[in-house]
N, C-alpha and C. Protein backbone atom coordinates (compact mmCIF):
# COMPACT_ATOMS: atom_id res chain seq x y z
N UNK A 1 40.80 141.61 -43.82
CA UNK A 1 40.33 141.54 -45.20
C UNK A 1 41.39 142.14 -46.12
N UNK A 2 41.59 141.48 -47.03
CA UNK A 2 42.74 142.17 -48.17
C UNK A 2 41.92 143.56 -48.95
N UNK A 3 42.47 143.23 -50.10
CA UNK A 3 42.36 144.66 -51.18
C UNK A 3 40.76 144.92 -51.68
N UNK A 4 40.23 145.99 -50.90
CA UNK A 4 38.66 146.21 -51.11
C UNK A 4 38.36 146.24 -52.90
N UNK A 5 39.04 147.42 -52.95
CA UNK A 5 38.61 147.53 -54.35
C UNK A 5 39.83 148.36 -55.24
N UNK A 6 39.89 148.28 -56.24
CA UNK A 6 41.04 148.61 -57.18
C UNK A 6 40.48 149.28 -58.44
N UNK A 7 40.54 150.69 -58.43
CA UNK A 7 40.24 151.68 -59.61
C UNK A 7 41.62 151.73 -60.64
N UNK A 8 40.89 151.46 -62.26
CA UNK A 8 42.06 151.37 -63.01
C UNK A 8 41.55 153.40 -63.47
N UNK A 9 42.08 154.05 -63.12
CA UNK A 9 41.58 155.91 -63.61
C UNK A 9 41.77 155.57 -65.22
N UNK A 10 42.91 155.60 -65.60
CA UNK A 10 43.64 155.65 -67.21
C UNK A 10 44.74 155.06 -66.79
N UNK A 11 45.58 154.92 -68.33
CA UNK A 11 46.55 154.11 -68.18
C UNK A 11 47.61 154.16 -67.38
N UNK A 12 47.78 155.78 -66.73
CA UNK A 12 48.71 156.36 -65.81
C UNK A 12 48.41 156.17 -64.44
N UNK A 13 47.11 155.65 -64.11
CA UNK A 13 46.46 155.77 -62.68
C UNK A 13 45.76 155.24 -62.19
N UNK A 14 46.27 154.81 -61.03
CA UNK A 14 45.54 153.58 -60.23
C UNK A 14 44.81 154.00 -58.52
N UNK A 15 44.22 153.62 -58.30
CA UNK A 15 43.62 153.66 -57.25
C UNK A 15 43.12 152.40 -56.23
N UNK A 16 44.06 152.13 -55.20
CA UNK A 16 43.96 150.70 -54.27
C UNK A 16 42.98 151.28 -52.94
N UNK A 17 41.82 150.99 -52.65
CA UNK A 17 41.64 150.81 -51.16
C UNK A 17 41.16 149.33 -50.28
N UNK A 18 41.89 149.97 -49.19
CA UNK A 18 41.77 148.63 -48.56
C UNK A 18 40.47 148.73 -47.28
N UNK A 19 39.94 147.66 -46.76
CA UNK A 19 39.08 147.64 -45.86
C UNK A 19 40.04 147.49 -44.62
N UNK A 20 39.88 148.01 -43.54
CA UNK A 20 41.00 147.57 -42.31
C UNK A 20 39.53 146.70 -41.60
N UNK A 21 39.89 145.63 -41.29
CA UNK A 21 39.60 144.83 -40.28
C UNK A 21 40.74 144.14 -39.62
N UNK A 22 41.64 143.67 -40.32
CA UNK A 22 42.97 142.77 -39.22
C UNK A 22 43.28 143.68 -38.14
N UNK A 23 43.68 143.00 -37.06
CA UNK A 23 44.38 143.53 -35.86
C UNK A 23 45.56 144.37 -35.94
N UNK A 24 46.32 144.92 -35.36
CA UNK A 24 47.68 145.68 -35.25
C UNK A 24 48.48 144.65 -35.67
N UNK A 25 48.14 143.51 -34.63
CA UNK A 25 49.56 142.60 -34.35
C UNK A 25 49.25 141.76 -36.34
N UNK A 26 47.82 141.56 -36.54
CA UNK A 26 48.11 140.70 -38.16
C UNK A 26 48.89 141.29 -39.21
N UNK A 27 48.64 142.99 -38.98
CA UNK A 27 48.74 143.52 -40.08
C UNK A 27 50.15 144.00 -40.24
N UNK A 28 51.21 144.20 -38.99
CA UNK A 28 52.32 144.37 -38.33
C UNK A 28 53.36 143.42 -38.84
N UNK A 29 53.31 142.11 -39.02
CA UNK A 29 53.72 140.78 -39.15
C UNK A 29 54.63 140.57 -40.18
N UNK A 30 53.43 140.49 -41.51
CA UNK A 30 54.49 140.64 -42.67
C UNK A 30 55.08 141.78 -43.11
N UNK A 31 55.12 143.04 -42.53
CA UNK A 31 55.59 144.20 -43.30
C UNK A 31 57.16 144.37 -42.87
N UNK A 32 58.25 144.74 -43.60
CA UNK A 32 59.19 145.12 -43.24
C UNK A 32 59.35 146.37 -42.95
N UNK A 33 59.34 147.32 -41.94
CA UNK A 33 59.47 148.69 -41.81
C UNK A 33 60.73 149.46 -41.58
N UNK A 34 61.04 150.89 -42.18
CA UNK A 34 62.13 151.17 -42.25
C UNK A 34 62.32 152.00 -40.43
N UNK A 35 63.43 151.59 -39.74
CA UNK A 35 63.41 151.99 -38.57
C UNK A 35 62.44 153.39 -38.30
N UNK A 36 62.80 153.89 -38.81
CA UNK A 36 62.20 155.59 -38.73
C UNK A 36 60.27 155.11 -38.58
N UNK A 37 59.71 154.47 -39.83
CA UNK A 37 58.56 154.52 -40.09
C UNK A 37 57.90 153.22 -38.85
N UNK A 38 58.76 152.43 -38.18
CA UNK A 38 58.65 151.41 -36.87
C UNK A 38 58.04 152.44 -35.62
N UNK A 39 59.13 153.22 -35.37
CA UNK A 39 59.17 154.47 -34.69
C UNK A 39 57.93 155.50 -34.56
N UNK A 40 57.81 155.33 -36.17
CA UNK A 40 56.20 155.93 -36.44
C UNK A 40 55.51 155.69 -35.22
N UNK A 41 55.02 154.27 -35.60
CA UNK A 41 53.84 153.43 -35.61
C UNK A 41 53.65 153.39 -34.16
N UNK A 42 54.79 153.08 -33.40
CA UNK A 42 54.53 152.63 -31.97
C UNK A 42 54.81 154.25 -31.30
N UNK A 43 54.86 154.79 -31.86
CA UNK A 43 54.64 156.41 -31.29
C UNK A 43 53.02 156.80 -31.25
N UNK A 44 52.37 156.27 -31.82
CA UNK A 44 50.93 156.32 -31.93
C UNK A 44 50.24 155.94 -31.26
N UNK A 45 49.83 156.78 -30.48
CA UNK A 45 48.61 156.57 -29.35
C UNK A 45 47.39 155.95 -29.66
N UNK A 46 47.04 155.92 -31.35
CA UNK A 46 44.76 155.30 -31.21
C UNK A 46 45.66 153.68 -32.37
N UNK A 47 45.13 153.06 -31.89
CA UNK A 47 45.50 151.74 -32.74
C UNK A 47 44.85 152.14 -33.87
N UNK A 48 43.70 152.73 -34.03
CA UNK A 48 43.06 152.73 -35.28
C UNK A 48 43.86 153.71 -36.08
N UNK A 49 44.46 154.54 -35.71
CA UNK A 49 45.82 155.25 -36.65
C UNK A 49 46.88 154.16 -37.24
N UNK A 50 47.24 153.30 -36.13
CA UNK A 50 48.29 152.56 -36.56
C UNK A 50 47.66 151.54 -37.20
N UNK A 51 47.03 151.17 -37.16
CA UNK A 51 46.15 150.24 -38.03
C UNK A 51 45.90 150.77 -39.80
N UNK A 52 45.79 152.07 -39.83
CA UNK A 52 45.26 152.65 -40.64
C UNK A 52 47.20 153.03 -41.43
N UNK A 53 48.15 153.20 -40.93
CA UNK A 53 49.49 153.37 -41.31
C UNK A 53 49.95 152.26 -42.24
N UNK A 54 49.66 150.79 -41.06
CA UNK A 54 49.99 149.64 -41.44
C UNK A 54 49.09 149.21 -43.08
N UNK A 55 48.32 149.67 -42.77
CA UNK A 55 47.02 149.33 -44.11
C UNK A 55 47.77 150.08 -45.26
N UNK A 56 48.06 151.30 -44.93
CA UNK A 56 48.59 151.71 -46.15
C UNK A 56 50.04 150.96 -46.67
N UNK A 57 50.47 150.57 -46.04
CA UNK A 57 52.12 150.06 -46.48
C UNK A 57 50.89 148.47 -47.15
N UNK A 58 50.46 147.86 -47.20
CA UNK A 58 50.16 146.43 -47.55
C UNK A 58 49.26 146.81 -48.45
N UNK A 59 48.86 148.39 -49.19
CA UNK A 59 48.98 149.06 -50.46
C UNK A 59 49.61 149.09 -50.97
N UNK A 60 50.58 149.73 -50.49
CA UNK A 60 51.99 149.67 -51.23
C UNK A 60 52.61 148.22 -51.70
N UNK A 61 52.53 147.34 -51.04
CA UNK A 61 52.80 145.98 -51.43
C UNK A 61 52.09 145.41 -52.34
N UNK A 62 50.83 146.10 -52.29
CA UNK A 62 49.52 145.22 -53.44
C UNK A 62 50.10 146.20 -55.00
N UNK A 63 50.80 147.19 -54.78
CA UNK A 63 51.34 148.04 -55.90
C UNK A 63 52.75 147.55 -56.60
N UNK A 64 53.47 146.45 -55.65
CA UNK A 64 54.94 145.68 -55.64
C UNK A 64 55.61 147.09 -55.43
N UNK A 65 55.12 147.83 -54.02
CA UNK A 65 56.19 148.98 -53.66
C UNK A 65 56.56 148.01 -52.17
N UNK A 66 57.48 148.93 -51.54
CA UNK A 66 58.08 148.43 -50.04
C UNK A 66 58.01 149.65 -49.25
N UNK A 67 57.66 149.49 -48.08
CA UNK A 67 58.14 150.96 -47.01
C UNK A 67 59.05 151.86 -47.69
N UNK A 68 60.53 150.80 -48.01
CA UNK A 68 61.54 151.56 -48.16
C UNK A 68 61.44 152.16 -49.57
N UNK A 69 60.59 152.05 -50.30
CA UNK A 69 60.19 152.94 -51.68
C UNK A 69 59.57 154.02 -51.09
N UNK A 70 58.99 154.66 -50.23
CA UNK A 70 58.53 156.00 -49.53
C UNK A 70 59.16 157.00 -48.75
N UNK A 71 59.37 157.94 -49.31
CA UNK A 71 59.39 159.10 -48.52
C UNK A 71 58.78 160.63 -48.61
N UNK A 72 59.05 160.82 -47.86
CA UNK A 72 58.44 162.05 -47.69
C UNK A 72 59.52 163.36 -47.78
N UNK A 73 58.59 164.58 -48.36
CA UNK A 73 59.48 166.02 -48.49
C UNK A 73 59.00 166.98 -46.91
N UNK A 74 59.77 168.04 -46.99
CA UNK A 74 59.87 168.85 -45.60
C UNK A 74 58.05 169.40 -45.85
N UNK A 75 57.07 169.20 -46.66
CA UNK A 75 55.81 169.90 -46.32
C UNK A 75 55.29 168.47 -46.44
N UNK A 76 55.82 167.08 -45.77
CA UNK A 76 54.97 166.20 -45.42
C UNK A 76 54.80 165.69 -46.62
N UNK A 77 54.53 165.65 -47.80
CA UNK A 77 53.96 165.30 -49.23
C UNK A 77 54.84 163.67 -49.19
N UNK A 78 54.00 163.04 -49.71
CA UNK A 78 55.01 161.40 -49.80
C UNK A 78 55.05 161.34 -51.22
N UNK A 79 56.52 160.73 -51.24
CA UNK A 79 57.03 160.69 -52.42
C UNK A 79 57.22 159.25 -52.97
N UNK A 80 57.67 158.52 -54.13
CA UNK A 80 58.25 156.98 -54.21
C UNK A 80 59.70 157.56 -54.81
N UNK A 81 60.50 156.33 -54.50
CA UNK A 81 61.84 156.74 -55.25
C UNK A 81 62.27 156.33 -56.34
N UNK A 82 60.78 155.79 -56.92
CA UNK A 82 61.52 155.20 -58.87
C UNK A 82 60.96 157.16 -59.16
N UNK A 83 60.07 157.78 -58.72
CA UNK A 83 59.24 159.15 -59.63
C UNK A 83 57.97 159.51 -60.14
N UNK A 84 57.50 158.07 -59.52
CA UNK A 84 55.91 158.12 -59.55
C UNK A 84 55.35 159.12 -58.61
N UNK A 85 54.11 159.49 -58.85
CA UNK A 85 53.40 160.06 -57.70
C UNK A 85 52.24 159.57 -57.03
N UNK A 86 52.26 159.93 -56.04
CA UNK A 86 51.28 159.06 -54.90
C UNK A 86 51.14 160.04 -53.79
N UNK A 87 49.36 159.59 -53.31
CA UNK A 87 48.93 160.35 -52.68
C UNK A 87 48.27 159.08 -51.31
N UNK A 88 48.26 159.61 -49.87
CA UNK A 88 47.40 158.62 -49.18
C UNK A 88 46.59 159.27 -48.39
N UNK A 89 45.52 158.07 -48.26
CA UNK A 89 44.63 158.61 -46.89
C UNK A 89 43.89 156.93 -46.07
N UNK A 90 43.61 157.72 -45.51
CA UNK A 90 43.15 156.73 -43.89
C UNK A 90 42.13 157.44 -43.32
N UNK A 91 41.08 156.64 -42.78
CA UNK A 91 39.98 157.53 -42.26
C UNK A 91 38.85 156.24 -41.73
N UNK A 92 39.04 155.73 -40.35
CA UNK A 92 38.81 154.98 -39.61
C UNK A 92 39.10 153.55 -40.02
N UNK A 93 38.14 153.06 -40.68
CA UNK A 93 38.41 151.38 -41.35
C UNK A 93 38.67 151.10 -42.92
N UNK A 94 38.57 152.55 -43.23
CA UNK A 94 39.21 152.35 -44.69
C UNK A 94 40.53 153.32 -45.17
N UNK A 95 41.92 152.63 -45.87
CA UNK A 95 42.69 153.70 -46.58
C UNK A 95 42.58 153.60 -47.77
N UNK A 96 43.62 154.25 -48.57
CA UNK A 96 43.42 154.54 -49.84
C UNK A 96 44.69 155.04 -50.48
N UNK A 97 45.04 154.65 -51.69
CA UNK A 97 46.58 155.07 -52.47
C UNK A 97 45.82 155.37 -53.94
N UNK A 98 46.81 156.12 -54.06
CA UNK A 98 46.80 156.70 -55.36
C UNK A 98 47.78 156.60 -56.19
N UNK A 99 48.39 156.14 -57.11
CA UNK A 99 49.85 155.80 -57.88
C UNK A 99 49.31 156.61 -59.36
N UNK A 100 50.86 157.39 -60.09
CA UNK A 100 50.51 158.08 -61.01
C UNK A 100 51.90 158.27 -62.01
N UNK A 101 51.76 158.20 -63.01
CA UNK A 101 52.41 159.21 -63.73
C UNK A 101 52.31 160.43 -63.32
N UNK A 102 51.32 160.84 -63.06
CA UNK A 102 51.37 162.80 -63.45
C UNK A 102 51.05 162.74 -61.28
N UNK A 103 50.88 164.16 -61.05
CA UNK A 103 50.18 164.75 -59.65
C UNK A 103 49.29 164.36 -59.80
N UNK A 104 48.65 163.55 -58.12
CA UNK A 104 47.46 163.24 -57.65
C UNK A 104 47.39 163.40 -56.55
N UNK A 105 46.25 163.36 -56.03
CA UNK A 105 45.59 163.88 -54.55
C UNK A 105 44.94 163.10 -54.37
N UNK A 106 44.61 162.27 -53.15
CA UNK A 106 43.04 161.15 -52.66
C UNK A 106 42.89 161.54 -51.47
N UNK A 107 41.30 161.38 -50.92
CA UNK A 107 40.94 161.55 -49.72
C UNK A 107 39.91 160.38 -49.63
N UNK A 108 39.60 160.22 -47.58
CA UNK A 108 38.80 159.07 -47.60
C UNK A 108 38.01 159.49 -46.62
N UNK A 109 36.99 159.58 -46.52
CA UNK A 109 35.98 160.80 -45.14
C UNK A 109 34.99 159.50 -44.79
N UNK A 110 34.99 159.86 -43.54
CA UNK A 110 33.27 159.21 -43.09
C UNK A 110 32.28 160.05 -43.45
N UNK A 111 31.01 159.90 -43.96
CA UNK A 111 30.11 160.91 -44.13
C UNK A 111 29.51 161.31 -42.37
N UNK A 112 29.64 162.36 -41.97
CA UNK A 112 29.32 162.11 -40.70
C UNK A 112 28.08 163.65 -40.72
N UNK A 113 27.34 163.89 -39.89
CA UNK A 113 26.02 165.06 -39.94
C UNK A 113 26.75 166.28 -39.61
N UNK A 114 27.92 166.18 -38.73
CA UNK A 114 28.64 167.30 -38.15
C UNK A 114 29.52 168.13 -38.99
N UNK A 115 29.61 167.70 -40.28
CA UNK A 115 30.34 168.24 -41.12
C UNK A 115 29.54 169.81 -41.51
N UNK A 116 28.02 169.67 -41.44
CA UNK A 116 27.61 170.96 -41.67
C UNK A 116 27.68 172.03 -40.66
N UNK A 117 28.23 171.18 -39.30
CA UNK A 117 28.60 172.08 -38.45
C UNK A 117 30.22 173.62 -39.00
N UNK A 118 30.73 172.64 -39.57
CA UNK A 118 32.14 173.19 -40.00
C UNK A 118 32.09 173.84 -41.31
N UNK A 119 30.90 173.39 -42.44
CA UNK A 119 31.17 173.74 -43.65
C UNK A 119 31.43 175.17 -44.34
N UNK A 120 31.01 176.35 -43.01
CA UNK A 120 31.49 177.51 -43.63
C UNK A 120 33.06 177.47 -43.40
N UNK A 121 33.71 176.68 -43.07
CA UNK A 121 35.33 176.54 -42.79
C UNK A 121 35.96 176.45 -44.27
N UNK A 122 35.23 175.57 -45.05
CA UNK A 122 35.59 175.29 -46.78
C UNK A 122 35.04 175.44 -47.44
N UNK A 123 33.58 175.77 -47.21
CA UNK A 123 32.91 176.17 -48.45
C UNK A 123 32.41 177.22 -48.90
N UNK A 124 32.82 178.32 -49.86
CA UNK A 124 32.36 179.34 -50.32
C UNK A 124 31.40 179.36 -51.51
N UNK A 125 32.00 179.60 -52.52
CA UNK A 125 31.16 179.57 -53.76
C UNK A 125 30.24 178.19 -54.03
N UNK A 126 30.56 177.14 -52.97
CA UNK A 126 29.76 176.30 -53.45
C UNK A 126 28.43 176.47 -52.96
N UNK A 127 28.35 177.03 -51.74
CA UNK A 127 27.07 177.45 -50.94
C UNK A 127 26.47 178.10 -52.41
N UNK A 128 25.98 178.23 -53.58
CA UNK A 128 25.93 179.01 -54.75
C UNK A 128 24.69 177.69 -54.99
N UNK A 129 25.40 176.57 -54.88
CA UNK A 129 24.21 175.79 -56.13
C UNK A 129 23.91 174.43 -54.14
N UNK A 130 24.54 174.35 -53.21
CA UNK A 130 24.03 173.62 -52.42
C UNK A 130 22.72 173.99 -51.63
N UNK A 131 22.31 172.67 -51.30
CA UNK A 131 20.57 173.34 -50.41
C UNK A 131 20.60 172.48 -49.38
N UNK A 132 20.50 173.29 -48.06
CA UNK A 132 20.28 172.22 -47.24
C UNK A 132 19.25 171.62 -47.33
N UNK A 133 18.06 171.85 -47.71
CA UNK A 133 16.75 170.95 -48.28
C UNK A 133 17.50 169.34 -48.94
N UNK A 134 18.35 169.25 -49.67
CA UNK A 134 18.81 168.56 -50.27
C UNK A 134 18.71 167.09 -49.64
N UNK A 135 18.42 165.96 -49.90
CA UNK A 135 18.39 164.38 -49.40
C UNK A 135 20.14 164.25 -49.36
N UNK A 136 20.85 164.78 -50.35
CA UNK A 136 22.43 164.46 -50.38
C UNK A 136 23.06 165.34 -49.95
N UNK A 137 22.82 166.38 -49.07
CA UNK A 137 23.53 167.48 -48.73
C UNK A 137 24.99 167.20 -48.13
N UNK A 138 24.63 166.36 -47.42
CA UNK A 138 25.60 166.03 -46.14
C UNK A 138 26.92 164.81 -47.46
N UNK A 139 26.29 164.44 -47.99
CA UNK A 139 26.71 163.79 -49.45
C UNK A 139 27.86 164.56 -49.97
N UNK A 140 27.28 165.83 -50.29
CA UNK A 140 27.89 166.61 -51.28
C UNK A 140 28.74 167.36 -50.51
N UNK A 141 28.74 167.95 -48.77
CA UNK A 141 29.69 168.37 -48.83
C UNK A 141 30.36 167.77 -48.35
N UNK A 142 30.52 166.32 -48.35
CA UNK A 142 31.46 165.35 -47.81
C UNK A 142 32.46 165.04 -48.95
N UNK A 143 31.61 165.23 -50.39
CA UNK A 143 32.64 165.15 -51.58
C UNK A 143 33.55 166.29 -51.72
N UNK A 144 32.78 167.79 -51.49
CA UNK A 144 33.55 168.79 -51.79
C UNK A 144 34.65 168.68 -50.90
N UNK A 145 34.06 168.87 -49.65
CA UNK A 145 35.43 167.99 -48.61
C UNK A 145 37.02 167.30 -48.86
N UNK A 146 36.18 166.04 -49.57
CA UNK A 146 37.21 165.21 -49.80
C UNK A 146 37.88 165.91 -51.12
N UNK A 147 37.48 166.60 -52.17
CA UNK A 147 37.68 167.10 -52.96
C UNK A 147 39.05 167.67 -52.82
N UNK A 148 38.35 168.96 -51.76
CA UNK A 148 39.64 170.49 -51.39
C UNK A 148 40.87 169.72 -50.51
N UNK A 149 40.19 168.21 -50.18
CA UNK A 149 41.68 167.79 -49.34
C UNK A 149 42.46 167.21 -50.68
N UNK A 150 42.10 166.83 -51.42
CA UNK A 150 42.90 165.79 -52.10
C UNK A 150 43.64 167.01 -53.16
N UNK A 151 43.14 167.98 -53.26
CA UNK A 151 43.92 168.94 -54.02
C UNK A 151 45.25 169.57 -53.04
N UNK A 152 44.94 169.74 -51.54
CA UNK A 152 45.74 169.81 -50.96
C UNK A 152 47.05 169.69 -50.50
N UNK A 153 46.79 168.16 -50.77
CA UNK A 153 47.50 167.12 -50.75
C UNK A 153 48.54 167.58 -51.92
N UNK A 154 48.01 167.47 -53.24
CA UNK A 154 48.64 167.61 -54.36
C UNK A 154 49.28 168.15 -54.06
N UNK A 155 49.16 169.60 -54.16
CA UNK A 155 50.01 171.02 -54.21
C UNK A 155 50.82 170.85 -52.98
N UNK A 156 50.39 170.73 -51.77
CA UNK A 156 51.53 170.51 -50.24
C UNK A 156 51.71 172.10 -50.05
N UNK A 157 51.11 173.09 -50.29
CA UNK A 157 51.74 174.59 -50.49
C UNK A 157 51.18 175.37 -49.21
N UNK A 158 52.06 175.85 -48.34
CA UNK A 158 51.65 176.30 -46.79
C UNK A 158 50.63 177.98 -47.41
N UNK A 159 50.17 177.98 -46.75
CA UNK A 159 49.23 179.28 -47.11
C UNK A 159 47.99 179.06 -47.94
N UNK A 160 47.62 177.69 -48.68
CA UNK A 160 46.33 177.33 -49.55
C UNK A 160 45.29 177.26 -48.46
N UNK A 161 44.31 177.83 -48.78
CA UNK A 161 43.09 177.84 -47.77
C UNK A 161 41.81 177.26 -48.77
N UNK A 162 41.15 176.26 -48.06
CA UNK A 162 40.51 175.76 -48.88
C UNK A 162 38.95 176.52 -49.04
N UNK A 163 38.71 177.30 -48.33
CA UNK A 163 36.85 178.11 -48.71
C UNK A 163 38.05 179.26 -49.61
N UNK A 164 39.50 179.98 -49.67
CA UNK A 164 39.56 180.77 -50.50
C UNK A 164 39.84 180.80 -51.53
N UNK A 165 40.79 179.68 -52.22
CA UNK A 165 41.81 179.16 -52.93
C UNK A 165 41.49 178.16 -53.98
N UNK A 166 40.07 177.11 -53.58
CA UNK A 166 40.01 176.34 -54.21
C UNK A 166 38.01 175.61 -54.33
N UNK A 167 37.63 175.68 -55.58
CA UNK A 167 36.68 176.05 -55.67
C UNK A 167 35.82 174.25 -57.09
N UNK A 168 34.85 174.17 -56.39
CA UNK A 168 34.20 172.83 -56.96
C UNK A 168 33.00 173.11 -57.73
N UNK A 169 33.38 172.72 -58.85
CA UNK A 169 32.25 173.04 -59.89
C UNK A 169 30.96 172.18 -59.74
N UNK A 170 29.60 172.98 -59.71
CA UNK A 170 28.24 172.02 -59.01
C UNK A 170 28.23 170.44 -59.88
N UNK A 171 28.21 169.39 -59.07
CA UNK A 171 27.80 168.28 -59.04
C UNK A 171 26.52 167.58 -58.87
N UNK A 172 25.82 166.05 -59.64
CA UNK A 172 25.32 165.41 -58.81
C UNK A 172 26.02 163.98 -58.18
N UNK A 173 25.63 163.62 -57.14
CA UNK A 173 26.08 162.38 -56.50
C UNK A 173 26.37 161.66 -57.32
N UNK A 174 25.40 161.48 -58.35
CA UNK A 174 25.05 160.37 -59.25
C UNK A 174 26.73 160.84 -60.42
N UNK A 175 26.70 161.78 -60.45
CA UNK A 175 28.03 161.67 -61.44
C UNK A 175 29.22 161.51 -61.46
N UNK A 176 29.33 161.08 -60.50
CA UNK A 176 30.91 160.49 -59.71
C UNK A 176 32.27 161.20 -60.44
N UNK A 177 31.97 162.22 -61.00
CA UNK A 177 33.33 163.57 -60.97
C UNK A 177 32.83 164.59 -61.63
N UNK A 178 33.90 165.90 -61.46
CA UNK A 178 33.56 166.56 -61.77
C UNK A 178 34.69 167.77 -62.19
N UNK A 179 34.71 168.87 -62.11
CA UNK A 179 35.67 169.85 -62.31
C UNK A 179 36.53 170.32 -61.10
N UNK A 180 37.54 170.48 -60.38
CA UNK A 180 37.75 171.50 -59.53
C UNK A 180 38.78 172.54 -59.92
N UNK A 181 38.60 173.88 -59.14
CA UNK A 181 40.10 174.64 -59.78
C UNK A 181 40.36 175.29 -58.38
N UNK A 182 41.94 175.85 -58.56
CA UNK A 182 42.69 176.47 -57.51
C UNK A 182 42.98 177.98 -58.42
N UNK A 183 42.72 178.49 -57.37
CA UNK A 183 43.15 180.32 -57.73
C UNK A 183 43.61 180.46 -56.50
N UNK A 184 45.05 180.61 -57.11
CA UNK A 184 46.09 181.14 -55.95
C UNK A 184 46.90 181.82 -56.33
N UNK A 185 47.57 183.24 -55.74
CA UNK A 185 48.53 183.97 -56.37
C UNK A 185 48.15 184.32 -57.70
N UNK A 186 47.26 184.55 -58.24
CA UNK A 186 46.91 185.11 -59.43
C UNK A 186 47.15 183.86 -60.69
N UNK A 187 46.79 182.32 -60.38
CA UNK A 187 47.43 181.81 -61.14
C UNK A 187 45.98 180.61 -61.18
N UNK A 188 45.21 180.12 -62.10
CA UNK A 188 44.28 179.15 -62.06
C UNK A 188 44.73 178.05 -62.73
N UNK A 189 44.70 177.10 -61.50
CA UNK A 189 44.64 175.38 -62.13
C UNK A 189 43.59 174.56 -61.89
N UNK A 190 43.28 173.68 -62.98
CA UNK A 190 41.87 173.04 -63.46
C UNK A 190 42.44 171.87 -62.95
N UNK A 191 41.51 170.92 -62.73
CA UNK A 191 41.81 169.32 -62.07
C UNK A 191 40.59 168.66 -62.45
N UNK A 192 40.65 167.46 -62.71
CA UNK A 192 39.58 166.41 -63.21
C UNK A 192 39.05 165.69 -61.83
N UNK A 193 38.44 165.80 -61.16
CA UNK A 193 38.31 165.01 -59.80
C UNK A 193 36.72 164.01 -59.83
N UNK A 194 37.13 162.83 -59.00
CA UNK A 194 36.37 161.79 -59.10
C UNK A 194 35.72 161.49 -57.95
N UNK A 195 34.90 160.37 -57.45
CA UNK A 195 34.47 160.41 -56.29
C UNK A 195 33.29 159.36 -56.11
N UNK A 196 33.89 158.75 -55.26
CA UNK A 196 32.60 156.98 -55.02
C UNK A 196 32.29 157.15 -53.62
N UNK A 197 31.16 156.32 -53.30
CA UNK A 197 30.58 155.85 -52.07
C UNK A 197 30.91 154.28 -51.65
N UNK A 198 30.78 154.11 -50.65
CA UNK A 198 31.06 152.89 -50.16
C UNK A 198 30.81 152.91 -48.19
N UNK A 199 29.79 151.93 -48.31
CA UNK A 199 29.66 151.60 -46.69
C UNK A 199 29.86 153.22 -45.80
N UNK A 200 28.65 154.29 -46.54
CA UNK A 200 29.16 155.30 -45.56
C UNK A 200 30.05 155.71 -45.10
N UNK A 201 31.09 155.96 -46.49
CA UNK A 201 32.09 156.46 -46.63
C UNK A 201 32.05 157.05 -47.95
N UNK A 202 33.39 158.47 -48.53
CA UNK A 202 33.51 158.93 -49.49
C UNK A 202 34.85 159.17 -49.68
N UNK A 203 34.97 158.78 -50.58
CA UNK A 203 36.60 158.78 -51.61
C UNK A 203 36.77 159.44 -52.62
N UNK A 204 37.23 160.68 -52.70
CA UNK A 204 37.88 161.78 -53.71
C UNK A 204 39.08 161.65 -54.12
N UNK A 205 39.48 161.55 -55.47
CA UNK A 205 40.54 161.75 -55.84
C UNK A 205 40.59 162.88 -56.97
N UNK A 206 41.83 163.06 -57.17
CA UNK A 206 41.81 164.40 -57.91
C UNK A 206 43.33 164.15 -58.81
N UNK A 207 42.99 164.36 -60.38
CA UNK A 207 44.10 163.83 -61.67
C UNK A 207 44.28 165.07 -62.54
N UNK A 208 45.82 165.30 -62.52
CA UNK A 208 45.35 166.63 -63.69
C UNK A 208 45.78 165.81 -64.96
C-alpha cells in the first residue's frame, strides 16, 4: 500500500505515514540505497524492521528526498543535507516522517495493555490527573509515551530521562494536542505536541 496519510501541521511542517504491507523484496526494488544504509538493512535480523527501514526511505521519496539526502549525527539524530529537520519512526506495520523548518520529534506506538506494566518507567507528574478507572487509560499513556519519545528524539541529549526531565500537560483523547515541557539543567522548554489514532495505533509528534 502507498502513502497512508499526509498531515499538512503549518506551512513549515509536514507529516507522511505510510501503511507497510509490501514484502521486503517489493519495497527493496525501487529504492536506491547508499552502500552503508544496504549494509543496514541486510544486517537485520526481523524483516519487519527491514520492512519498516525500507518504508521509511519511500517517505522520503513521497517528500522528493533520496537515501542519499540522510544522515545521521554521532547521538544517532537523522539529519537531511539541504537543513531541514526530520524526525522518524517505525513501529510494526506503520512508519512515519516528519519534515520541518524548525526541530521536530514523531513517534508511532502500538497501543498495547502492557504498557501499564512499565508506566512508572515515564510517568511522573502525569500519574497527577491519570485514572486507571479511565476507558482511555491505556490511550493516554500510549500518547504520553509517544509524546516523551518524540521530544527525545528532538533534543538527541544522552542523560534526558523521560519520568524526570520531561513532563505532559493533562489531555483529552478527543483533543488531539496538547502542551509538553522539558526541565533539564535548570533550563525549561515548551513544545506544541499533537497526536492521532489509527487502526490501534498512536502517532505523536512534537513542533516548537
Amino acid at each position: 500500500m502507498p502513502l497512508y496519510k499526509t498531515i499538512d501541521v503549518n506551512s513549515q511542517t509536514t507529516v507522511k505515514i505510510w501503511k507497510i504491507t509490501e514484502s521486503y523484496e517489493e519495497l527493496l526494488k525501487p529504492l536506491d540505497l547508499k552502500p552503508n544504509s544496504l549494509e543496514r538493512v541486510l544486517g537485520m535480523k526481523s524483516e519487519l524492521h527491514q520492512r519498516g527501514f525500507l518504508s521509511v526511505r519511500h517517505l522520503l521519496r513521497d517528500f522528493g528526498y533520496t537515501d542519499q539526502d540522510l544522515f545521521y549525527d554521532n547521538h544517532g539524530k537523522p539529519h537531511l543535507k539541504d537543513g531541514k529537520h526530520i524526525s522518524i519512526t517505525h513501529s510494526f506495520t506503520f512508519s512515519g516522517v516528519i519534515i520541518s523548518d524548525n526541530d521536530v520529534g514523531i513517534d508511532i506506538e502500538k497501543q498495547r495493555d502492557k504498557i501499564t506494566i512499565i508506566a512508572k518507567k515515564f510517568v511522573d507528574y502525569e500519574f497527577y490527573y491519570l485514572s486507571k478507572n479511565d476507558n482511555d487509560y491505556i490511550k493516554k499513556l500510549t500518547v504520553i509515551w509517544g509524546i516523551k519519545e518524540s521530544l527525545y528524539k528532538l533534543f538527541a541529549t544522552p542523560g534526558m530521562l523521560f519520568r524526570e526531565h520531561f513532563l505532559v500537560i493533562p489531555f483529552m483523547i478527543e483533543d488531539t494536542e496538547t502542551v509538553a515541557w522539558i526541565d533539564y539543567q535548570n533550563k525549561k522548554y515548551r513544545f506544541n505536541t499533537h497526536f492521532l489514532e489509527f487502526e490501534g495505533f498512536t502517532c505523536a509528534y512534537v513542533t516548537t
